[in-house]
Protein backbone atom coordinates (compact mmCIF):
# COMPACT_ATOMS: atom_id res chain seq x y z
CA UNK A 1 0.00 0.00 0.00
CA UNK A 2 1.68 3.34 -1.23
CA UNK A 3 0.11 4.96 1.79
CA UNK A 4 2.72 7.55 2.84
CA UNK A 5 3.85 8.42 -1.13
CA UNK A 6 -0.01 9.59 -1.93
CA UNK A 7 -0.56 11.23 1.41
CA UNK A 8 2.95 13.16 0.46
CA UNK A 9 1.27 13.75 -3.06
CA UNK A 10 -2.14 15.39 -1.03
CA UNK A 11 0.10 17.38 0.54
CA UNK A 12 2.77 18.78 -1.91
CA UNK A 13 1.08 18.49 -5.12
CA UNK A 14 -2.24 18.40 -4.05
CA UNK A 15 -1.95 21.30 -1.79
CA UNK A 16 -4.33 19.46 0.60
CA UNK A 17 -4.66 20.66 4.34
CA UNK A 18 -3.74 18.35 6.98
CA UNK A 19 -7.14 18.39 8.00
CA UNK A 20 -8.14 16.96 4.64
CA UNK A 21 -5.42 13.87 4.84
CA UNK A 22 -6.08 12.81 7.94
CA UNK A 23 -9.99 12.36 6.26
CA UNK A 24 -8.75 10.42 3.14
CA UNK A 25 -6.01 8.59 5.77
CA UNK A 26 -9.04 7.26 8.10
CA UNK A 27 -11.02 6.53 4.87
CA UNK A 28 -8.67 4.45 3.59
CA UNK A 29 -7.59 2.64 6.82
CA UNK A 30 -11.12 2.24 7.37
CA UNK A 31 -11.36 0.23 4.16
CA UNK A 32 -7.99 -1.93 4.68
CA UNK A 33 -9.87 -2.49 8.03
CA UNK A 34 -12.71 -4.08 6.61
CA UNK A 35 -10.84 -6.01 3.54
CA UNK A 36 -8.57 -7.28 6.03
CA UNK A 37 -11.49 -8.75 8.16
CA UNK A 38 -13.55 -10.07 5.51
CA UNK A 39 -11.50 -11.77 2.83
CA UNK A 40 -8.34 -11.62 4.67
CA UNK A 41 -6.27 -9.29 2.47
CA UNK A 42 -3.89 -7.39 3.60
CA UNK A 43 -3.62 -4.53 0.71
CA UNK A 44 -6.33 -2.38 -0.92
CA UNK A 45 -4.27 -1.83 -3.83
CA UNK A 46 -4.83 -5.45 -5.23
CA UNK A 47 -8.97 -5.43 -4.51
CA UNK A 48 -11.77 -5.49 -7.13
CA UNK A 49 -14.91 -3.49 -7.18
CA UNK A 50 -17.07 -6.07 -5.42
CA UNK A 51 -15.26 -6.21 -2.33
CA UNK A 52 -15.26 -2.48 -2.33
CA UNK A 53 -18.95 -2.64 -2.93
CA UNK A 54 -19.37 -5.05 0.11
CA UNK A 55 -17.98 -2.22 2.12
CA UNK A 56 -20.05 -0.01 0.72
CA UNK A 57 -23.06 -2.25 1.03
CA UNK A 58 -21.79 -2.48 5.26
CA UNK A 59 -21.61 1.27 5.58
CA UNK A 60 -24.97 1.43 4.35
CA UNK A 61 -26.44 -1.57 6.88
CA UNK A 62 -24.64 0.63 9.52
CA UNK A 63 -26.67 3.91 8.85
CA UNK A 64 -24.07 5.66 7.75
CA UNK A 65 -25.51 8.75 5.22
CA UNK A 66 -25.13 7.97 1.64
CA UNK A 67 -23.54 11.48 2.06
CA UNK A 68 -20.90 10.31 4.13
CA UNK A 69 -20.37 7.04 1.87
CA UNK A 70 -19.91 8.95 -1.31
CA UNK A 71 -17.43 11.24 0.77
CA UNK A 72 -15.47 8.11 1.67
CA UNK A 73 -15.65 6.77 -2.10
CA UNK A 74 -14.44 9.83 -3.36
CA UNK A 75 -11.14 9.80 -0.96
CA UNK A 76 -10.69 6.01 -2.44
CA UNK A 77 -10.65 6.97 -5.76
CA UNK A 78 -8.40 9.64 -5.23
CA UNK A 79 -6.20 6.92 -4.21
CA UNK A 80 -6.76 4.64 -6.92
CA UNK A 81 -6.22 7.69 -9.49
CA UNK A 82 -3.00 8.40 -7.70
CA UNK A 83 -2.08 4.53 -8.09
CA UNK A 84 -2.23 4.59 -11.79
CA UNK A 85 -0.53 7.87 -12.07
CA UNK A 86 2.84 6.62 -10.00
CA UNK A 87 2.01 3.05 -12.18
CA UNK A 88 1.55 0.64 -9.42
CA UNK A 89 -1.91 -0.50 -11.01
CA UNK A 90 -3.17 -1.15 -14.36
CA UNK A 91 -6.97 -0.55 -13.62
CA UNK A 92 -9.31 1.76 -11.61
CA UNK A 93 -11.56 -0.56 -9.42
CA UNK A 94 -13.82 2.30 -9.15
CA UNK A 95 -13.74 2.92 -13.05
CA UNK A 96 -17.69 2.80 -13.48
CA UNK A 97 -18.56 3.27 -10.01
CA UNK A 98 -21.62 5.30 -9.66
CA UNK A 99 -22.05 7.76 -6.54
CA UNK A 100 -25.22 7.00 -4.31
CA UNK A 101 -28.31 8.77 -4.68
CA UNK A 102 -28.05 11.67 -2.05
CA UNK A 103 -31.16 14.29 -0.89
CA UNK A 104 -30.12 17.63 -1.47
CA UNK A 105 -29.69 19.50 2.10
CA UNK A 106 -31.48 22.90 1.92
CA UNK A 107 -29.32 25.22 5.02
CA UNK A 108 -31.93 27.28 6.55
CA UNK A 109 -29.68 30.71 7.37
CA UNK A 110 -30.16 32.88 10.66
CA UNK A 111 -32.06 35.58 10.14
CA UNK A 112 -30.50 39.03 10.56
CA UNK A 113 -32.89 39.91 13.61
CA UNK A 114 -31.70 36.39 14.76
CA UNK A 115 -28.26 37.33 14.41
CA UNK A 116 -28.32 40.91 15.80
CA UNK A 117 -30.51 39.89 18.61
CA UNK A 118 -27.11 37.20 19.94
CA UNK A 119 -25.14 40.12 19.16
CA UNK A 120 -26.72 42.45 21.31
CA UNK A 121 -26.91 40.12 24.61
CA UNK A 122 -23.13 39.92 23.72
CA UNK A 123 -22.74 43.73 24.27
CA UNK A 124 -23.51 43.73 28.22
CA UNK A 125 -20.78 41.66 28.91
CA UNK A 126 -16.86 42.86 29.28
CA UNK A 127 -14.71 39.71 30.14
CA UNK A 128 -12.41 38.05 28.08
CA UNK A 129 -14.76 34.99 26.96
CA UNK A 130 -17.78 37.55 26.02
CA UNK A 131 -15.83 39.47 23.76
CA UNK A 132 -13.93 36.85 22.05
CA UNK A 133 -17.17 35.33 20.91
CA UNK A 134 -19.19 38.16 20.04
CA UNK A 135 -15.99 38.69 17.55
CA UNK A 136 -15.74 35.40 16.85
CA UNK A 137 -19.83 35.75 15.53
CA UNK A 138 -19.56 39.52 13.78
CA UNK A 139 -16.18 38.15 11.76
CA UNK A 140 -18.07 34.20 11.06
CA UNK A 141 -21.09 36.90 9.87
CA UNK A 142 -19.44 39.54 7.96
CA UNK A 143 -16.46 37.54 6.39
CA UNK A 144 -18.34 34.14 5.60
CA UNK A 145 -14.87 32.23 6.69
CA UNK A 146 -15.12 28.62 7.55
CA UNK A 147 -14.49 27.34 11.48
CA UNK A 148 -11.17 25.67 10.37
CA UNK A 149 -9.99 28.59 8.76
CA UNK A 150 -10.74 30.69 11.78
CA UNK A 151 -9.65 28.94 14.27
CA UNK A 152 -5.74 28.60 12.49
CA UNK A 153 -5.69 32.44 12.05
CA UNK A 154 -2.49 34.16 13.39
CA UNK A 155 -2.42 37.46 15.28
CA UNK A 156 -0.47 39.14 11.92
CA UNK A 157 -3.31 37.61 9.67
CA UNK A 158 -5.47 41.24 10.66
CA UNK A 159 -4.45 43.86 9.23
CA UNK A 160 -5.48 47.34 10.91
CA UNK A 161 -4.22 49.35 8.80
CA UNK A 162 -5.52 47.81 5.81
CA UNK A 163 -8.63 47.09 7.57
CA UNK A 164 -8.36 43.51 6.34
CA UNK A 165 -7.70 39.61 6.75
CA UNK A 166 -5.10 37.03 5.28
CA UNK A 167 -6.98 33.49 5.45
CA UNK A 168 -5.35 29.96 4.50
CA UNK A 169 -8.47 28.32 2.78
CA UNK A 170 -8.63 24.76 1.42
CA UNK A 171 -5.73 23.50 -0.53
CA UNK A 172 -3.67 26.31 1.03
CA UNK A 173 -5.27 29.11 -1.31
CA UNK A 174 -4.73 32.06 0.57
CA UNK A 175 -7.53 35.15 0.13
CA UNK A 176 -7.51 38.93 1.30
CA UNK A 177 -11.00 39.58 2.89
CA UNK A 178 -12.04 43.55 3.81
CA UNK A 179 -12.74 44.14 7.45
CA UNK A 180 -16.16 45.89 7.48
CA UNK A 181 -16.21 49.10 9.55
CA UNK A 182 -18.66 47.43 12.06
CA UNK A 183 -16.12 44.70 13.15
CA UNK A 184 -12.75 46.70 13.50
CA UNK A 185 -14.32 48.38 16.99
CA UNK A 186 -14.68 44.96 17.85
CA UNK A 187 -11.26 43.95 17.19
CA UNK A 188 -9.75 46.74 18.81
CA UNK A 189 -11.57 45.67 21.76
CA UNK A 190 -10.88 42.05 21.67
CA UNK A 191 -6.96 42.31 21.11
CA UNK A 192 -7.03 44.46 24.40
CA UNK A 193 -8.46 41.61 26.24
CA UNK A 194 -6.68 39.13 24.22
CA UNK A 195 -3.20 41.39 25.51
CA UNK A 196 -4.42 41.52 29.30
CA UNK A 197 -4.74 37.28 29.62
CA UNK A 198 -2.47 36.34 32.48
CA UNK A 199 -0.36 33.14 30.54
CA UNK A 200 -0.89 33.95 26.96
CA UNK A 201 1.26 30.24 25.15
CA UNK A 202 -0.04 29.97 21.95
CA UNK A 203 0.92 33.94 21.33
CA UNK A 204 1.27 33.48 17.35
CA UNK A 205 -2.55 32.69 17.13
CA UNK A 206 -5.29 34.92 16.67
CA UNK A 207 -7.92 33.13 18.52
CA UNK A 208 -7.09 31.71 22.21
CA UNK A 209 -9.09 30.23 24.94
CA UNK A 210 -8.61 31.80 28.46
CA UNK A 211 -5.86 30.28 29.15
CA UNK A 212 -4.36 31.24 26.42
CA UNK A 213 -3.92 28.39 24.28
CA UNK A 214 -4.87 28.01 20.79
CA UNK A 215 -8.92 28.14 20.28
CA UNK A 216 -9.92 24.39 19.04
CA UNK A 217 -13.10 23.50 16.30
CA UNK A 218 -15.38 21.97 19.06
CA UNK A 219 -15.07 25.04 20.86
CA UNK A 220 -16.11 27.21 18.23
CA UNK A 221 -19.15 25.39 17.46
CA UNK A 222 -20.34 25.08 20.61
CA UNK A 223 -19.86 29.37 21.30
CA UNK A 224 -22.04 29.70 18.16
CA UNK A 225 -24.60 26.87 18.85
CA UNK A 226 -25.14 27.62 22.72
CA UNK A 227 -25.68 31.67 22.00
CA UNK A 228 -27.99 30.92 18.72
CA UNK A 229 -30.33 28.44 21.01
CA UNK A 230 -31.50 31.40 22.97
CA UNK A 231 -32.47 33.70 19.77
CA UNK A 232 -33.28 31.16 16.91
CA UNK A 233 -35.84 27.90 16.98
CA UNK A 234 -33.66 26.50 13.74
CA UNK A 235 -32.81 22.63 14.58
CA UNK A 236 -28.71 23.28 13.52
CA UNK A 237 -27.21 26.18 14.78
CA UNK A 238 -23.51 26.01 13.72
CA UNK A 239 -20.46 28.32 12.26
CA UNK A 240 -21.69 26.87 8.84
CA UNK A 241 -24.89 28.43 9.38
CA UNK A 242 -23.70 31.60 10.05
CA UNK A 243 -21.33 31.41 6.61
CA UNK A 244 -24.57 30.34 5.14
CA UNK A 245 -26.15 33.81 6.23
CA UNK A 246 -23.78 35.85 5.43
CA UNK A 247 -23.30 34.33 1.51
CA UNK A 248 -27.40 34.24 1.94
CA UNK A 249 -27.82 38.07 3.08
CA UNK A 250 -25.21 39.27 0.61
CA UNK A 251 -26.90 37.65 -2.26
CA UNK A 252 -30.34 39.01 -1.04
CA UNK A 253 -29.27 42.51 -1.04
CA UNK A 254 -28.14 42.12 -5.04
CA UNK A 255 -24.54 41.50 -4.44
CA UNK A 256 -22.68 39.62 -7.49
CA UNK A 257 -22.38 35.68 -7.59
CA UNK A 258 -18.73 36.21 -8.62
CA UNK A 259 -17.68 38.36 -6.02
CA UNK A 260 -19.29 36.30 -3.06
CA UNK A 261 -17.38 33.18 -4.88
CA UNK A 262 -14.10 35.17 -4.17
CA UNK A 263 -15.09 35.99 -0.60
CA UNK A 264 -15.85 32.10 0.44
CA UNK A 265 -12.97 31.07 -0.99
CA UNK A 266 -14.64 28.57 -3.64
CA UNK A 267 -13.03 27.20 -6.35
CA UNK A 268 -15.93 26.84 -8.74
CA UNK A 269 -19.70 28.94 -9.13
CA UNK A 270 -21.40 25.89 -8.42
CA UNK A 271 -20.07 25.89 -5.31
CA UNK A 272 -21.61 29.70 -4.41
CA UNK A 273 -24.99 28.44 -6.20
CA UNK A 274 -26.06 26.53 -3.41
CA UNK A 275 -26.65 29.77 -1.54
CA UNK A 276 -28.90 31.20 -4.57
CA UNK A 277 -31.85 29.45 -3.45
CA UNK A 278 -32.70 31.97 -0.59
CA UNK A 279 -31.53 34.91 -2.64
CA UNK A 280 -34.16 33.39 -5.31
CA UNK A 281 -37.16 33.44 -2.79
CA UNK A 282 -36.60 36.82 -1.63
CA UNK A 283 -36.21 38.56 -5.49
CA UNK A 284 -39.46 36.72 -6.18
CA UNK A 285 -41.18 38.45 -2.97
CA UNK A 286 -39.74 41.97 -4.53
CA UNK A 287 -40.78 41.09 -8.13
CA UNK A 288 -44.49 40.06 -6.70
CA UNK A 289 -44.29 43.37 -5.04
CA UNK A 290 -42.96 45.78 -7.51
CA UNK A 291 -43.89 44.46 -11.17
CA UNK A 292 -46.84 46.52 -12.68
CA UNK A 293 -48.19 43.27 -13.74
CA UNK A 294 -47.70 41.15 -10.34
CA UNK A 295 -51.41 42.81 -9.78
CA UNK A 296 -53.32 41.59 -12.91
């Protein structure tokens, strides 16, 4: 198994985060797991389709989302595709492999009263924790960045002057995002709290926890979902969501598809066209309202 020569290729040719490899590694242990259990073999590289379709078929009897299957598939086939590059197969078990049928999520975004209303409760508070989340909310909300992305910014990734930030999106791809003039208040405020912590160790990062190590994921979705339970009713309440919102809001208020593509960091309009669908209900709602012939 050329394990460590195609998690080398993620990462060097690829441009893959770590984060990413260490998904495609515990895919693909996962299925030299199973292989090894079931028909005693030792290597994925010499399998056929049907034992990988037994493991599919297992995932499945597990109730494990056909989302999450096809996300496992895909990391295989990377593999497979990286095999016949470097020549150590002659064939693509997954060749003719079709993805599983998959229902379309539809991400129901906070609402800008919704949003505001955390924001507000967030304002009668001074300590440390307070402010670092109600910035932690206004930059998710007015930047759109993802949770990984925020929680490995450094301290020199905000630039006051420029009233912007420097963040390391997927694949490395760095982006310059403006700083809107609501949020720089708020970071004025939070790197004077940020200075005052007692034992500050992870100093290089932007983000740190009280005592003053690096923030971590779990953390950051739990500040977002515990402060949205109080204002919205919506079953998820995540950092996604609030990305969702602010591609959502953006889109609502007539701002180009191609500019909030640069400002998530995607790679493709498709991507950014999953947001449309909101932006779509509300120009209907000002089209029903405004068109001389919405009355006849």
């Amino acid at each position: 198994m050329a394990f460590n020569a195609f998690t080398d290729y993620l990462l060097l040719e690829k441009n893959y985060s770590k984060l990413t490899i260490k998904a495609y590694s515990k895919d693909l242990e996962a299925l030299s797991l199973f292989v090894l259990k079931t028909y005693n073999t030792p290597n994925i590289d010499a399998i056929n389709y049907a034992q990988i379709r037994s493991w599919i078929v297992s995932m499945v009897e597990q109730g494990i989302t056909n989302r999450t299957v096809n996300r496992k598939i895909s990391s295989l086939n990377t593999y497979y595709k990286f095999l016949l590059k470097v020549g150590d197969i002659t064939k693509n078990p997954l060749a003719k492999h079709k993805a599983l049928k998959t229902n379309k999520k539809v991400q129901i975004p906070f609402s800008q009263t919704e949003i505001e209303t955390v924001l507000e409760a967030l304002n009668s508070h001074d300590d440390y924790e307070s402010v670092r989340n109600k910035f932690i909310i206004e930059l998710f909300y007015t930047t759109g960045i993802r949770r990984i992305e925020l929680t490995e910014l450094k301290l020199n990734s905000i630039s006051m002057a420029n009233k912007t930030i420097k963040v390391l999106g997927k694949r490395n791809k760095e982006r310059i995002i403006p700083l809107l003039p609501s949020i720089i208040e708020t970071t004025k405020h939070y790197l004077i709290k940020r200075e005052a912590l007692d034992n500050i160790v992870d100093n290089e990062y932007l983000f740190l926890t009280k005592k003053g190590i690096k923030i971590y994921e779990t953390l950051v979705y739990r500040v977002i979902n515990d402060y949205f339970r109080e204002a919205s009713a919506k079953v998820k309440r995540s950092p996604h969501i609030l990305r969702h919102s602010f591609a959502t809001h953006l889109l609502n208020k007539g701002a180009d598809l191609n500019a909030v593509k640069e400002l998530l960091g995607h790679s493709s309009l498709a991507a950014t066209q999953v947001y449309t669908h909101n932006s779509i209900a509300e120009l209907k709602k000002v089209q029903l309202k405004a068109h001389p012939r919405s009355k006849k």
